[in-house]
PDB file of N, CA and C in Angstrom:
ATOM      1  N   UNK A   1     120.640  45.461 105.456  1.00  0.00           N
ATOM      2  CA  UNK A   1     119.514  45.890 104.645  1.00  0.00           C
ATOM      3  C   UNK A   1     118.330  46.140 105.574  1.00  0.00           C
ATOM      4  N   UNK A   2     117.860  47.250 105.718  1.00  0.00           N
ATOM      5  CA  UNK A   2     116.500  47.826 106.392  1.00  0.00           C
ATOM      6  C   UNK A   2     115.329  47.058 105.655  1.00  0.00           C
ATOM      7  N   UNK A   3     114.504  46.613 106.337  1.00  0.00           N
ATOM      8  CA  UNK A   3     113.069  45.811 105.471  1.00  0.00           C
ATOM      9  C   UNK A   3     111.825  46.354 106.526  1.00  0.00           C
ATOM     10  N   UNK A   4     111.060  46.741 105.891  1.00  0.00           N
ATOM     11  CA  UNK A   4     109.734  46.687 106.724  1.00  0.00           C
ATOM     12  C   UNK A   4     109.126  45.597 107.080  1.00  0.00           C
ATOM     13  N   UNK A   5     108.129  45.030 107.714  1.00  0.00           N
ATOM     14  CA  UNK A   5     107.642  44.176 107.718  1.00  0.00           C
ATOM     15  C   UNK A   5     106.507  43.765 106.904  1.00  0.00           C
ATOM     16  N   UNK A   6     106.456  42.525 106.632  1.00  0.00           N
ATOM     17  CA  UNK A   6     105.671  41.942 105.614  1.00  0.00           C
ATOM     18  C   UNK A   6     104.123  42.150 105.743  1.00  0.00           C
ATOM     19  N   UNK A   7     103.816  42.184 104.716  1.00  0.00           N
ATOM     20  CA  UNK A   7     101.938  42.834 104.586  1.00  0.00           C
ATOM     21  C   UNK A   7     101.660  42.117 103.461  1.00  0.00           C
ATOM     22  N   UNK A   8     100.178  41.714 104.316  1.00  0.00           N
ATOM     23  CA  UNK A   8      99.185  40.894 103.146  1.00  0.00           C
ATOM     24  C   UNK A   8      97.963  41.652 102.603  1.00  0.00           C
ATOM     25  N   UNK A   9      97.311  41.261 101.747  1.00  0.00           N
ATOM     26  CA  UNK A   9      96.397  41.748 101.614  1.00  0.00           C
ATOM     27  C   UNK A   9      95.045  41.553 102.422  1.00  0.00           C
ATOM     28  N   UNK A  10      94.015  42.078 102.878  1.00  0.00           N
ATOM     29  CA  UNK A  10      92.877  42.272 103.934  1.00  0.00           C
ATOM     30  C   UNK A  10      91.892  41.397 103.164  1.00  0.00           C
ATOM     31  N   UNK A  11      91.698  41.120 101.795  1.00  0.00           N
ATOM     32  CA  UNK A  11      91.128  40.100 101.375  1.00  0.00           C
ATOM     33  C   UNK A  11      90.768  38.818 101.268  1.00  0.00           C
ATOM     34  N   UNK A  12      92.369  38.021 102.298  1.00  0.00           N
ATOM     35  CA  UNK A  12      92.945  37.265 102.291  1.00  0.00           C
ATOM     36  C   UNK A  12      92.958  36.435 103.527  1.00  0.00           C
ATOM     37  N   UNK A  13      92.685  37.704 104.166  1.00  0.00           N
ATOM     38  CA  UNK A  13      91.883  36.995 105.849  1.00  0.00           C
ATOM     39  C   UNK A  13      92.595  36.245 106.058  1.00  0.00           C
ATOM     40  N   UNK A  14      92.438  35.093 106.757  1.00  0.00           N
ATOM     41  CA  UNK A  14      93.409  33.924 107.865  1.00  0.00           C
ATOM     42  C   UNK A  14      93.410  32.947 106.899  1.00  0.00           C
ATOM     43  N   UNK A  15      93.395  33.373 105.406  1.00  0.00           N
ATOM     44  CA  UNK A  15      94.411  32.609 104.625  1.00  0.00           C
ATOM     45  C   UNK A  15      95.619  32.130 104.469  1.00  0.00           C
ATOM     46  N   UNK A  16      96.404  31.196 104.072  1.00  0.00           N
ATOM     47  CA  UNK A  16      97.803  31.424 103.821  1.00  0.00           C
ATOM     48  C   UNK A  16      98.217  31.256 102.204  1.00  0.00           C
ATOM     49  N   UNK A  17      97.418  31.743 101.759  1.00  0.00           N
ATOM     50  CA  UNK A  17      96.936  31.024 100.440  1.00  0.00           C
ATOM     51  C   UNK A  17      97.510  32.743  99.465  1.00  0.00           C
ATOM     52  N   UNK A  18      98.477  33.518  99.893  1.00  0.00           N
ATOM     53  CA  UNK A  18      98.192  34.606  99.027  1.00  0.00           C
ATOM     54  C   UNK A  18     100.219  35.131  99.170  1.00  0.00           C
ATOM     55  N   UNK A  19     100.024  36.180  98.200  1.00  0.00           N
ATOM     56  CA  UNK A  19     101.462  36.966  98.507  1.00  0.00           C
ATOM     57  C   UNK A  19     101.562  38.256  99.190  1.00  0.00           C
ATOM     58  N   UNK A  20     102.634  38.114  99.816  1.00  0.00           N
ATOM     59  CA  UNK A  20     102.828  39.239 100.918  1.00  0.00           C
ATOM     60  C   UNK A  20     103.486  39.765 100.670  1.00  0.00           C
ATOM     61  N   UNK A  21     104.133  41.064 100.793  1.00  0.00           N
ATOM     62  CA  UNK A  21     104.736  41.872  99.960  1.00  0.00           C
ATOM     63  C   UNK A  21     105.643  43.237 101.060  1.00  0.00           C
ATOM     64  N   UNK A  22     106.906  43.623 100.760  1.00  0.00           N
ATOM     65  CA  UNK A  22     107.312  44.561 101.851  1.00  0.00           C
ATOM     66  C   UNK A  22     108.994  45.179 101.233  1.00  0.00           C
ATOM     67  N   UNK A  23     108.894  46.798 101.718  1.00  0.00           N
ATOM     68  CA  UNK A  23     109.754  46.864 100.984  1.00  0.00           C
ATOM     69  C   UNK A  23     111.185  47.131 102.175  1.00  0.00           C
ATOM     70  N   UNK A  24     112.403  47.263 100.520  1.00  0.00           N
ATOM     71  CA  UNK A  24     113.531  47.375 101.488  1.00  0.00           C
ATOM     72  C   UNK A  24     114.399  48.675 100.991  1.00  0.00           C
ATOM     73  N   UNK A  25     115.729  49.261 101.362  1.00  0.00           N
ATOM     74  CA  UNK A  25     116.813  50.254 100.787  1.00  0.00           C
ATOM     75  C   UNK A  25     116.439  49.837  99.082  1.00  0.00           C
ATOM     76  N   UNK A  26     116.669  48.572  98.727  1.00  0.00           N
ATOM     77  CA  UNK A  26     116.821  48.222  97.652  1.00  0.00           C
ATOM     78  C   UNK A  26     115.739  48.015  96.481  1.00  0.00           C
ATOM     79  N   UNK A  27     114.500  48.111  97.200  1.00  0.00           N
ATOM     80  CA  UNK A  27     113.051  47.815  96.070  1.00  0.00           C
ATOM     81  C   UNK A  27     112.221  46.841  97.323  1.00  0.00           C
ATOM     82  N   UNK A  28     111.793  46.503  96.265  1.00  0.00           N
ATOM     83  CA  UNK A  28     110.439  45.678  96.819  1.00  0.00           C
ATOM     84  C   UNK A  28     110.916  43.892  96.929  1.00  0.00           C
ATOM     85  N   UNK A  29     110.489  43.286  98.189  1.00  0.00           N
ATOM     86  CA  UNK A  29     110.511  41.698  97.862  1.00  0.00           C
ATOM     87  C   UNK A  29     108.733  41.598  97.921  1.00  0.00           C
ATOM     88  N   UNK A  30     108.825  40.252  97.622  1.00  0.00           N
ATOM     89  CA  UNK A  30     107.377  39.520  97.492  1.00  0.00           C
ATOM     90  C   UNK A  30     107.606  38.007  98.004  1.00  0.00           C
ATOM     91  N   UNK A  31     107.080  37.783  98.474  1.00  0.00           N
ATOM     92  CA  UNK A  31     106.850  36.391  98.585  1.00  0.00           C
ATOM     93  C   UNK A  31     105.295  35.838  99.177  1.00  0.00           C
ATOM     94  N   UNK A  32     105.152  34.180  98.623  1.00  0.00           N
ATOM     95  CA  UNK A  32     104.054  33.422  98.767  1.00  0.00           C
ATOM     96  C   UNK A  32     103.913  33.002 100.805  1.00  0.00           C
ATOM     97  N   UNK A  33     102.844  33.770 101.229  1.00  0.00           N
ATOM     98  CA  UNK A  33     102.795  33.430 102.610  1.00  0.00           C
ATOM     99  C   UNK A  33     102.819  32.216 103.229  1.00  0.00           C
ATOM    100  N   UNK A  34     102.429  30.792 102.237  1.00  0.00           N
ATOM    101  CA  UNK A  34     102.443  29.472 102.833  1.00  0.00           C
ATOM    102  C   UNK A  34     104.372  29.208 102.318  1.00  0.00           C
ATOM    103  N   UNK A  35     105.299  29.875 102.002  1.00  0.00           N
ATOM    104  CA  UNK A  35     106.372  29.543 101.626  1.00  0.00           C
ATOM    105  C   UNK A  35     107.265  30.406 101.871  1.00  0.00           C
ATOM    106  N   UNK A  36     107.544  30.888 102.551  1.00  0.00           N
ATOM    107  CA  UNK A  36     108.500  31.987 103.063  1.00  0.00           C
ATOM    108  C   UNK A  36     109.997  32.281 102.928  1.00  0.00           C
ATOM    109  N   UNK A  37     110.575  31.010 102.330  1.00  0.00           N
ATOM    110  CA  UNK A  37     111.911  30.803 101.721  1.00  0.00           C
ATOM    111  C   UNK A  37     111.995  31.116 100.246  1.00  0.00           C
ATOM    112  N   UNK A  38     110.893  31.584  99.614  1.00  0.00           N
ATOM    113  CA  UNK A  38     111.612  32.187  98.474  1.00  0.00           C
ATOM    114  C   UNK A  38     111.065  33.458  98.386  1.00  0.00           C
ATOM    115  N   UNK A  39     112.031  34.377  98.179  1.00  0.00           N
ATOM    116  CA  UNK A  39     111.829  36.076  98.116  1.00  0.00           C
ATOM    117  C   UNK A  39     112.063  36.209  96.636  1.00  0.00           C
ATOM    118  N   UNK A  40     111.121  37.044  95.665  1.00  0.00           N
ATOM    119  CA  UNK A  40     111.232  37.371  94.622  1.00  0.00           C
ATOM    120  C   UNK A  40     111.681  38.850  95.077  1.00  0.00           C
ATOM    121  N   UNK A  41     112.780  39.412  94.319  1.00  0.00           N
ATOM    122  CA  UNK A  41     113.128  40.807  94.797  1.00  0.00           C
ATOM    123  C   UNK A  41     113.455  41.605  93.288  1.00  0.00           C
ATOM    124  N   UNK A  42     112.265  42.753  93.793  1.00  0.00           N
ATOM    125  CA  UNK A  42     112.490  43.611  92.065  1.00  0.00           C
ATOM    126  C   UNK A  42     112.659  45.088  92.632  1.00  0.00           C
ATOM    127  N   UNK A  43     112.569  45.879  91.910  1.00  0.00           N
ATOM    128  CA  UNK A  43     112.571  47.634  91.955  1.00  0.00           C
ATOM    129  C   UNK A  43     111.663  47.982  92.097  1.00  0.00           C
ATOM    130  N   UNK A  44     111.072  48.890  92.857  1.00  0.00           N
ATOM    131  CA  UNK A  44     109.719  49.844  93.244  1.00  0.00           C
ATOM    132  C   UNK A  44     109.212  49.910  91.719  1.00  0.00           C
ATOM    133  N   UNK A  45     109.963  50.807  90.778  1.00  0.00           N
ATOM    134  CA  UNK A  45     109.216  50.498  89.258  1.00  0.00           C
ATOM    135  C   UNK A  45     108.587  49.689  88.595  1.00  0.00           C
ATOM    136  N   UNK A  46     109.655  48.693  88.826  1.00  0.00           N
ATOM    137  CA  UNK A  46     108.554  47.373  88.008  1.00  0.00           C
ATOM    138  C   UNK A  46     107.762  47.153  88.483  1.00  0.00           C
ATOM    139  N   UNK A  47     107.350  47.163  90.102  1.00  0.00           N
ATOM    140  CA  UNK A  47     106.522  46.549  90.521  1.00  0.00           C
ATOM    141  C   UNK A  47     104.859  47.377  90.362  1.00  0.00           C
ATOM    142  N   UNK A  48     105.223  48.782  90.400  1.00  0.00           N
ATOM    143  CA  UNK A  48     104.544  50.213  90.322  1.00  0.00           C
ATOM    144  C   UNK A  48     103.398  49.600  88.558  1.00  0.00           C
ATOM    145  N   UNK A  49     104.842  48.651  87.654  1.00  0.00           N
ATOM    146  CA  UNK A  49     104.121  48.664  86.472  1.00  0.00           C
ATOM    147  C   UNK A  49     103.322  47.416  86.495  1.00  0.00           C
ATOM    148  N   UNK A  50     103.640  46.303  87.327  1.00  0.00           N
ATOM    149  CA  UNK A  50     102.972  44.878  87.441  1.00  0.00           C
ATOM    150  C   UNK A  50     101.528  45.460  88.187  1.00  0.00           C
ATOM    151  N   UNK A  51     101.392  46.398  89.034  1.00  0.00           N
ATOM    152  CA  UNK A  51     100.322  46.536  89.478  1.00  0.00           C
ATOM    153  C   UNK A  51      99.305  47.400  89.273  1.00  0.00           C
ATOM    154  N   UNK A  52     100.105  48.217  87.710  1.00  0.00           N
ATOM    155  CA  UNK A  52      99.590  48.975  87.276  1.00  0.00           C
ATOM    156  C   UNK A  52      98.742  48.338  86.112  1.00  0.00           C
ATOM    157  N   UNK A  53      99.462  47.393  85.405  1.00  0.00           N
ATOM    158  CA  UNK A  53      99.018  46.114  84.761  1.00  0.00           C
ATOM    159  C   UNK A  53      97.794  45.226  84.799  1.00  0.00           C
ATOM    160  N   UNK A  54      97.899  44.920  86.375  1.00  0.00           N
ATOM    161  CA  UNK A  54      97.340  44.127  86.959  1.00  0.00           C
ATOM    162  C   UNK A  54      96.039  44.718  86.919  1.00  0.00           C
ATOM    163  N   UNK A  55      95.997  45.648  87.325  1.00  0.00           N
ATOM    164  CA  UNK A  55      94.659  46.799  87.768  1.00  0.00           C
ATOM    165  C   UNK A  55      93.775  47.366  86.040  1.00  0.00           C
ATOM    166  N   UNK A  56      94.690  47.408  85.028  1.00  0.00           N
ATOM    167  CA  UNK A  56      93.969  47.763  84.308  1.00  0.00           C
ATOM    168  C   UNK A  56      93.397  46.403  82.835  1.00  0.00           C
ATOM    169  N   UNK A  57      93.897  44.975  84.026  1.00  0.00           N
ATOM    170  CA  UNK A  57      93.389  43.617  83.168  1.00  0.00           C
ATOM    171  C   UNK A  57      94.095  42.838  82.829  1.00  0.00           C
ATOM    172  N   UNK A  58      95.019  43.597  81.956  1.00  0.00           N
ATOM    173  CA  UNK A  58      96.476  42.980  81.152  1.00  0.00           C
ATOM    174  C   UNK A  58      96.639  41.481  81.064  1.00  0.00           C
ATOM    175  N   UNK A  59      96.122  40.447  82.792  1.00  0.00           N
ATOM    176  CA  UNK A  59      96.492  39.585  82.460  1.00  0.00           C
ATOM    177  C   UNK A  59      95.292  38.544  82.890  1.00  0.00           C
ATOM    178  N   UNK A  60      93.727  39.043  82.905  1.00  0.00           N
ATOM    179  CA  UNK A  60      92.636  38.431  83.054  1.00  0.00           C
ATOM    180  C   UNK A  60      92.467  37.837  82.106  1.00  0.00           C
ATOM    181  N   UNK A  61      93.239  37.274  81.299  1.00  0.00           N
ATOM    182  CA  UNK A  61      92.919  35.878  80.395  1.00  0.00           C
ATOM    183  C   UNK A  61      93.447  34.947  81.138  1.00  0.00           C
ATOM    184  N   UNK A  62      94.593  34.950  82.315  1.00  0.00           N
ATOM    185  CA  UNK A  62      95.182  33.935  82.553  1.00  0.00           C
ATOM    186  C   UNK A  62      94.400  33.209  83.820  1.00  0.00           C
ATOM    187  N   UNK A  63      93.322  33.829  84.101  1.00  0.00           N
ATOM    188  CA  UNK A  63      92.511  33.503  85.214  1.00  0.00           C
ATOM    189  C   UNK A  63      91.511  32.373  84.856  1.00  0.00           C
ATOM    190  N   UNK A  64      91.298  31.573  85.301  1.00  0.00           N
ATOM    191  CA  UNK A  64      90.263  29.931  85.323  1.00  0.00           C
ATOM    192  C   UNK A  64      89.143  30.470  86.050  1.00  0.00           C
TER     193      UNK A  64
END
C-alpha cells in the first residue's frame, strides 16, 4: 500500500495534542498524533463529507 506521509494541521504547532491525517491507494487514514497505533481508515468521500460538515457547523454543539 503506497501512503503519503502524515500531515498536521499548522494550527497545532509543536502540539501533540491534534489529528494527522494522510492519504493512501485506498482512501484516507487519520490518526491522533500523541497515539499513533490506531489508524482510523475511511474513503476520500466520507471524509470530503466530515469536512464538509465540519466547516459548515454541523457539529458545534458538541464543543465545551
Amino acid at each position: 500500500m503506497r501512503s503519503s506521509a502524515w500531515q498536521k494541521s499548522s494550527y497545532s504547532g509543536a502540539n501533540d495534542e491534534c489529528v494527522e491525517v494522510r492519504t493512501t491507494n485506498e482512501g484516507i487514514e487519520l490518526r491522533e498524533s500523541d497515539d499513533g497505533n490506531t489508524i482510523v481508515r475511511t474513503t476520500s468521500a466520507t471524509f470530503a463529507a466530515l469536512l464538509q460538515a465540519t466547516k459548515a457547523g454541523e457539529f458545534d454543539h458538541h464543543a465545551s
